[in-house]
Protein backbone atom coordinates (compact mmCIF):
# COMPACT_ATOMS: atom_id res chain seq x y z
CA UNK A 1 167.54 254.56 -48.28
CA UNK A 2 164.69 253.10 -46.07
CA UNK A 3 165.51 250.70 -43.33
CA UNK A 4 162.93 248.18 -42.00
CA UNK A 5 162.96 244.94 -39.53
CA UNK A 6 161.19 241.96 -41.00
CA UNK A 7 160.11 238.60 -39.50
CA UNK A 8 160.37 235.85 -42.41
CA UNK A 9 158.46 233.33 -41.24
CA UNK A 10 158.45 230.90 -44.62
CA UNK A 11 161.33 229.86 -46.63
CA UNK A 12 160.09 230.92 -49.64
CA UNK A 13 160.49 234.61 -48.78
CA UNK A 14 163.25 234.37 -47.31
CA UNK A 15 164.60 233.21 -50.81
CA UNK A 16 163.07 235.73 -52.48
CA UNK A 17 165.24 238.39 -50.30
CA UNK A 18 168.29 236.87 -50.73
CA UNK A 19 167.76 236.90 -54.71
CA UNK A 20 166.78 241.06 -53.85
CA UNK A 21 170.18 240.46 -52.43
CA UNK A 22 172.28 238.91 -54.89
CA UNK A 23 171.12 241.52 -57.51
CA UNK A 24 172.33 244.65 -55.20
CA UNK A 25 168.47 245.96 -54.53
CA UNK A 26 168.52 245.52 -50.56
CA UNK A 27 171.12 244.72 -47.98
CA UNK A 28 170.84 241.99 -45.32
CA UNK A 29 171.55 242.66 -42.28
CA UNK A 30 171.56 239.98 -39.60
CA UNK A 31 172.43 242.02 -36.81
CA UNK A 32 170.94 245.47 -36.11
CA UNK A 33 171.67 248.54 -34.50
CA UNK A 34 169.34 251.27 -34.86
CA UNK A 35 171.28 253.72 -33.14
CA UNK A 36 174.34 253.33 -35.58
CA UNK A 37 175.90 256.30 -37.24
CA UNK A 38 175.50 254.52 -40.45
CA UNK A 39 171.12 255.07 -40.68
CA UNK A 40 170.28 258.55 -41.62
CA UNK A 41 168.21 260.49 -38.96
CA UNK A 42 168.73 263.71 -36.59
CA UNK A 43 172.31 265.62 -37.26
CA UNK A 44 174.18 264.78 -33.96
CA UNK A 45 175.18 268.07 -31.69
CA UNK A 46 178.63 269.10 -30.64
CA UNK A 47 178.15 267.18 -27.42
CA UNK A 48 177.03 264.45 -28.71
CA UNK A 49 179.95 264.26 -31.48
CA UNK A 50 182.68 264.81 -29.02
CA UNK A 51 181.22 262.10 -27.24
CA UNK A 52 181.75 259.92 -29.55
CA UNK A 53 185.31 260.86 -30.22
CA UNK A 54 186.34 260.41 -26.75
CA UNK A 55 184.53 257.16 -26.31
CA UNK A 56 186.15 256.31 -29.71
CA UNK A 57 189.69 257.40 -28.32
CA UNK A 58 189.12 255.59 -24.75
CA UNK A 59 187.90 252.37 -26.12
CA UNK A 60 190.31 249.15 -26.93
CA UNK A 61 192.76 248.58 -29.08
CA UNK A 62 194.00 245.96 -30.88
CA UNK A 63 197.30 244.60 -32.68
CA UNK A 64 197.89 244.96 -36.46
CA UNK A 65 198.34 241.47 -36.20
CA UNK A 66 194.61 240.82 -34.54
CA UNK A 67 193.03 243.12 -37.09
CA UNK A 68 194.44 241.24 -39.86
CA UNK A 69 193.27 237.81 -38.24
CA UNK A 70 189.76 239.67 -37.53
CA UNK A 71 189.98 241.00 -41.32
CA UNK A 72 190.88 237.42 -42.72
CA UNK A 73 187.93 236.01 -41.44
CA UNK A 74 185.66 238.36 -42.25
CA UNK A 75 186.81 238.45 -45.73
CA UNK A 76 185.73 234.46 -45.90
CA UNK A 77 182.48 235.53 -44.44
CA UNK A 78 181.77 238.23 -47.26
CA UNK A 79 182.94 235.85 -49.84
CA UNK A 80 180.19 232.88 -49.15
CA UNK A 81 177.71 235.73 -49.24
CA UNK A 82 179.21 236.76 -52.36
CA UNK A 83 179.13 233.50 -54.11
């Protein structure tokens, strides 16, 4: 897997990547954050692991109630892309 940013700056390619899209060759992303966990790159350290578990543990919560709401639409989100 090879991430890159593009500007589209004519419709036209921009259609073209969505159909790249549609048939499961790339993956659209309209928001990006390079330092994610989910882009390959250096292995983290120890540190920098239990770092992330504690600011994992310390961080907000939310009701099962919210996260179905938050799920629900999300799901109708995926599904227009999907169509």
């Amino acid at each position: 897997m090879q991430t890159l940013t593009v500007e589209i700056k004519n419709e036209n390619a921009l259609k073209v990547l969505q159909d790249l899209q549609e048939k499961h060759h790339i993956e659209i992303r309209s928001r990006l954050d390079l330092n994610s966990l989910i882009f390959p790159g250096k292995p983290m350290t120890a540190d920098e692991f239990k770092a992330m578990i504690e600011n994992a543990e310390n961080s907000g919560s939310m009701t099962f109630n919210e996260a179905k709401s938050k799920w629900a639409s999300q799901r109708k989100r995926l599904q227009k892309f999907a169509k």
